[in-house]
Protein backbone atom coordinates (compact mmCIF):
# COMPACT_ATOMS: atom_id res chain seq x y z
CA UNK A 1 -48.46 28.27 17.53
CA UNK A 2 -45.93 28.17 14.65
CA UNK A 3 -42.54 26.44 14.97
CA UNK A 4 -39.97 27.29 12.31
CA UNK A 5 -37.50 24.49 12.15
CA UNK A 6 -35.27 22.62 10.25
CA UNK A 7 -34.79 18.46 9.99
CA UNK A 8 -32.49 17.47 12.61
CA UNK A 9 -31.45 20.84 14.18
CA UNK A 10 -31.71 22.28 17.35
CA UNK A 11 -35.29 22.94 16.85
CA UNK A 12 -36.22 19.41 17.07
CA UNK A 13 -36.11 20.35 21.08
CA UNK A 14 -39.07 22.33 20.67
CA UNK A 15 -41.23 20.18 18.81
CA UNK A 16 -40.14 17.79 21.50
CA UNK A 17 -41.63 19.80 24.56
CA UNK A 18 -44.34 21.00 22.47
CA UNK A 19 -45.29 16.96 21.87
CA UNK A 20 -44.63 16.26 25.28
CA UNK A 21 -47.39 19.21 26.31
CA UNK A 22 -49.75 17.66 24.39
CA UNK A 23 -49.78 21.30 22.47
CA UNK A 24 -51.31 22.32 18.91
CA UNK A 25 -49.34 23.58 16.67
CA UNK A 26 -48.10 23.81 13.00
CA UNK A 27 -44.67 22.97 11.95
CA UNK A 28 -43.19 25.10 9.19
CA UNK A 29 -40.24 23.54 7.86
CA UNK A 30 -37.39 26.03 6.96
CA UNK A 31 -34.29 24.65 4.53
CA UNK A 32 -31.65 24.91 5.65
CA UNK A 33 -29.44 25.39 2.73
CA UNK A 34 -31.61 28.14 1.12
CA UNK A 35 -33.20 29.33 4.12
CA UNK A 36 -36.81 28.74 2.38
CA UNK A 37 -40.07 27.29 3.38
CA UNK A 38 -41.39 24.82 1.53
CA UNK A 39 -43.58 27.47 0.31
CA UNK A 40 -40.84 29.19 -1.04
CA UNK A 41 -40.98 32.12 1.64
CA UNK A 42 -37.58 33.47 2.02
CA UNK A 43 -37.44 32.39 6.16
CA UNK A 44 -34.89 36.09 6.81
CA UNK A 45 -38.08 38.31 6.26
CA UNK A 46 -39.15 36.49 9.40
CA UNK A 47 -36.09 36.14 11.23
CA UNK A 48 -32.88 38.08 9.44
CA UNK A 49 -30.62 35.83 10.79
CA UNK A 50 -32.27 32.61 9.49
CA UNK A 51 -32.10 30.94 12.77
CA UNK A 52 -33.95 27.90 14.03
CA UNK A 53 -36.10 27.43 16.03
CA UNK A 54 -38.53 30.46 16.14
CA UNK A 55 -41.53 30.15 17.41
CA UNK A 56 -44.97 32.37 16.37
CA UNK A 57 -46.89 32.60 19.43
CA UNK A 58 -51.02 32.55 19.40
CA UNK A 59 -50.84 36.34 19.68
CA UNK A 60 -48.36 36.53 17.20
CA UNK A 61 -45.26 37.41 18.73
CA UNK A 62 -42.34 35.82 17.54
CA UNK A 63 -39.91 34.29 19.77
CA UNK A 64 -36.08 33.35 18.89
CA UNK A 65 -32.93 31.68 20.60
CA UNK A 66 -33.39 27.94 21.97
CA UNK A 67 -33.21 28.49 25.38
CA UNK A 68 -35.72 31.08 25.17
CA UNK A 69 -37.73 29.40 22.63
CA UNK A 70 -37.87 26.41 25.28
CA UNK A 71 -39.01 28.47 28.33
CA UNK A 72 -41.72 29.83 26.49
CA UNK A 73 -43.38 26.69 25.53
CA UNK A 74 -42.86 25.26 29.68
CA UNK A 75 -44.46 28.59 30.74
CA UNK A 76 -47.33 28.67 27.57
CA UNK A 77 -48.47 24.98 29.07
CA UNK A 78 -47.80 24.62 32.72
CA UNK A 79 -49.72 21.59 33.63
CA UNK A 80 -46.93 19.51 30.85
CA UNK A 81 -44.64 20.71 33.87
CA UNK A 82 -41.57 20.92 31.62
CA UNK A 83 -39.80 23.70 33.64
CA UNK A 84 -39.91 24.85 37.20
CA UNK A 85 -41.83 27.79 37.97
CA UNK A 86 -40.58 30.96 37.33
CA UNK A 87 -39.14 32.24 40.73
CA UNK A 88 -38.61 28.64 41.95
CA UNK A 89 -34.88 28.16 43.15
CA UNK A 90 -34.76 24.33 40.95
CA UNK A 91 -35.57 27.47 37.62
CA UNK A 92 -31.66 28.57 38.19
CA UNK A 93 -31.03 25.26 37.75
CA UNK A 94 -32.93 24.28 34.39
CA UNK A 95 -31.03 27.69 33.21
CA UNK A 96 -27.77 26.59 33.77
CA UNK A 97 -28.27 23.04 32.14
CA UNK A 98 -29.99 25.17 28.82
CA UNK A 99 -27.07 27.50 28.90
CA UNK A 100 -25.09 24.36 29.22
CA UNK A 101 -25.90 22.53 26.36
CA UNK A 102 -26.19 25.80 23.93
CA UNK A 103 -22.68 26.88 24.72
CA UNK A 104 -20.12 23.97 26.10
CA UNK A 105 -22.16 20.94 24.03
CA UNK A 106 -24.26 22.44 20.86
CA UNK A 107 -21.64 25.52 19.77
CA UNK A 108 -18.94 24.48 21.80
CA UNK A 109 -18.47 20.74 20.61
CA UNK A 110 -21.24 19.92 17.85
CA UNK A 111 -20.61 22.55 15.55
CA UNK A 112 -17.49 22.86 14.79
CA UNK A 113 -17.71 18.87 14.38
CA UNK A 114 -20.61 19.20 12.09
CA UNK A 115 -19.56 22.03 9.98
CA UNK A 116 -18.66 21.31 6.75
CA UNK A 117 -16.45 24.42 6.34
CA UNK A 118 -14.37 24.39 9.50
CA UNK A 119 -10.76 23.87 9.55
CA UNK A 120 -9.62 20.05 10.86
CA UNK A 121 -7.11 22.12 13.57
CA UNK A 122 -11.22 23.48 15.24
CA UNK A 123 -12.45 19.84 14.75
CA UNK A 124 -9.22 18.45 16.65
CA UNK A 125 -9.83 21.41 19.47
CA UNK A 126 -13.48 20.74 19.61
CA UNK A 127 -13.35 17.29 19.89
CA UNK A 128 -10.37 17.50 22.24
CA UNK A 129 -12.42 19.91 24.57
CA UNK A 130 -15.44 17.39 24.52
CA UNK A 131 -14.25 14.96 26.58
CA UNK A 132 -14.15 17.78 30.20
CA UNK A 133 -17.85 18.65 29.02
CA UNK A 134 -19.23 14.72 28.57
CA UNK A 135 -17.29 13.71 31.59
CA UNK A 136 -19.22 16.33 33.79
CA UNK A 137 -22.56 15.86 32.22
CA UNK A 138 -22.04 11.85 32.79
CA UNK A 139 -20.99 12.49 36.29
CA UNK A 140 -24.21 14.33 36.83
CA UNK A 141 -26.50 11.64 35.19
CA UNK A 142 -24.61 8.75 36.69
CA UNK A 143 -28.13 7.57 38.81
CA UNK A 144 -29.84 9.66 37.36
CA UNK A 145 -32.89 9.23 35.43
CA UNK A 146 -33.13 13.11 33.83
CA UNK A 147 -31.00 16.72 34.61
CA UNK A 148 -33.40 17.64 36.91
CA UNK A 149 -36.10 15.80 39.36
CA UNK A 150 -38.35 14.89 36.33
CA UNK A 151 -38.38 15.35 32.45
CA UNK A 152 -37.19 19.21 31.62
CA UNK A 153 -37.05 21.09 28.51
CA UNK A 154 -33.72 20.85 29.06
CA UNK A 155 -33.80 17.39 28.64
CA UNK A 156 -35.71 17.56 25.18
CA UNK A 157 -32.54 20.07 24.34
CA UNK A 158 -30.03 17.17 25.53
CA UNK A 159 -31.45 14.69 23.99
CA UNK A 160 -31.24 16.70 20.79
CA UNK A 161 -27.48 17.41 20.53
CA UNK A 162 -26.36 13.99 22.01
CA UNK A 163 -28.21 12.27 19.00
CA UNK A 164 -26.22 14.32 16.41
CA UNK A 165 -23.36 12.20 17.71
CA UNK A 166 -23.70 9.28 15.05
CA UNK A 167 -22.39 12.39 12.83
CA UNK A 168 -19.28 12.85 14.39
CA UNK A 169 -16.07 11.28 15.78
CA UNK A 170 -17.85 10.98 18.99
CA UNK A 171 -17.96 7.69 20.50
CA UNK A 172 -21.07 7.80 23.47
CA UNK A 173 -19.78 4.58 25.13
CA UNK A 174 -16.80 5.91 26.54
CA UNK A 175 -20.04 7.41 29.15
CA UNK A 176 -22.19 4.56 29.62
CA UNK A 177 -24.26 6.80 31.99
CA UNK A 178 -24.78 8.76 28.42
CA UNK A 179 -25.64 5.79 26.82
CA UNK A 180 -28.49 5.09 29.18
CA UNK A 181 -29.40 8.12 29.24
CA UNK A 182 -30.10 8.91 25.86
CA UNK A 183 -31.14 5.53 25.09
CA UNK A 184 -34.35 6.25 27.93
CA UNK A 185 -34.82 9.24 26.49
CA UNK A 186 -35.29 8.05 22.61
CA UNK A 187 -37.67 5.49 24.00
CA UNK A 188 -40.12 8.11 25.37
CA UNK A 189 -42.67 8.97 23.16
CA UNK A 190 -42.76 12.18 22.31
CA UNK A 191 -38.59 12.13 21.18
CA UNK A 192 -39.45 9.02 19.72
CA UNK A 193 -41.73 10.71 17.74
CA UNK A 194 -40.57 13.93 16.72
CA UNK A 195 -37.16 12.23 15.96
CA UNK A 196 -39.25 9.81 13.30
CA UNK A 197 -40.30 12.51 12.19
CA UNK A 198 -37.62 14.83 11.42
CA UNK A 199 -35.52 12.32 9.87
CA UNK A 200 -38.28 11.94 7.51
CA UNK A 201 -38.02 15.41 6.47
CA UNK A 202 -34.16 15.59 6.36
CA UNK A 203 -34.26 12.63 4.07
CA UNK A 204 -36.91 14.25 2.00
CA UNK A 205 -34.46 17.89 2.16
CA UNK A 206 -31.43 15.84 1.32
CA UNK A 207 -33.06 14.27 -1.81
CA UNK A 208 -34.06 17.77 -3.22
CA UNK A 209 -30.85 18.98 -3.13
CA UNK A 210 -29.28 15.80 -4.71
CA UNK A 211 -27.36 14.30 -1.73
CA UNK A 212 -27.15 10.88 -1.06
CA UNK A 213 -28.37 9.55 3.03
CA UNK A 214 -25.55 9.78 5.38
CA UNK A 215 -24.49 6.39 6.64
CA UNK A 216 -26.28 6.81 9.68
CA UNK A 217 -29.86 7.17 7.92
CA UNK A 218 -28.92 4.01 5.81
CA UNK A 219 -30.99 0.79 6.40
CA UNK A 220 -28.50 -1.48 8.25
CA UNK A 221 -28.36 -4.13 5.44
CA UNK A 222 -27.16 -1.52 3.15
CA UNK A 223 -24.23 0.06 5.67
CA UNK A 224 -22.77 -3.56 6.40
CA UNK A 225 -20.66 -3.58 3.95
């Protein structure tokens, strides 16, 4: 398989669950200024609306859209047991926490935060509409140890937006449940890993397009004063 992904985006979910699974497979990093490969491939002859993630299947389909992107890689490698079965009632449930996270958290809240063209009056709504969505997800992971019964795809997903937090106004503590959460979850290997690993390349992307490390990238030394 072939992931398409950028450093730090919502595709670092995917090579998350495909880590987890144990699965082969070739990353192919997209830029996500230019929408180029590091082979200079322009990435909208593969995908016109130079999304991430996509993922080229072994028979060479090509699959788009997180969510989707993320069921195909629990269903491709069963045994990792990343999703419930297809047909299983607890599969309604791993929707609604994917569908969750795209819309209330990842387009809903992180986006307009992150965006470096959007108004201040969207930042102000987005942030002000945050604080319904991360009181019901810590409510829900208050004693808990993941969403569901045991590690999800949706979890890789969560884990994935809630780090992009150190980029915004958001301040995690006010949910220690949060907190906990996403500290146990950067502690498992296979986040702990493809997050090393992505920041590598977003440091690498930032220095080809001249831009200095954002102050959460910096060494600690250098941010304290």
């Amino acid at each position: 398989m072939q992931l398409y992904g950028s450093p730090l985006s919502c595709s670092v979910a995917t090579r998350i669950a495909l880590l987890e699974a144990g699965a082969s497979f070739e990353y192919v990093e997209v830029d996500a200024p230019t929408k180029r490969t590091r082979d200079g491939a322009d990435y909208r002859e593969i995908h016109p609306l130079g999304l991430v993630p996509a993922l080229r299947t072994d028979d060479g389909r090509l699959v788009t859209e997180n969510a989707a992107v993320l069921q195909y890689v629990a269903d491709a490698l069963p045994a990792a047991g990343l999703a419930p079965a297809a047909g299983d009632p607890e599969r309604v449930r791993l929707q609604q926490w994917l569908s969750f996270i795209g819309t209330e958290l990842h387009k809903g809240v992180y986006a307009p935060l992150l965006g470096s063209e959007v108004p201040d009056a969207v930042r102000s709504w987005a942030l002000e509409k945050s604080v319904s969505r991360f009181d019901y997800l810590a409510r829900h992971l208050d004693g808990r140890e993941f969403l569901l019964d045991r590690f999800s795809v949706a979890d890789a997903y969560l884990a994935t937006v809630l780090t992009w937090s150190v980029a915004t106004p958001i301040d995690l503590k006010k949910w220690p449940s949060l907190v906990a959460y996403l500290q146990r979850l950067q502690a498992r290997p296979s986040v702990a890993a493809a997050l090393h690993a992505e920041r590598k390349l977003y440091g690498e992307q930032l220095t080809r397009h001249g831009r200095p490390l954002p102050a959460f990238m910096r060494p600690r030394e250098a941010t304290a004063s």
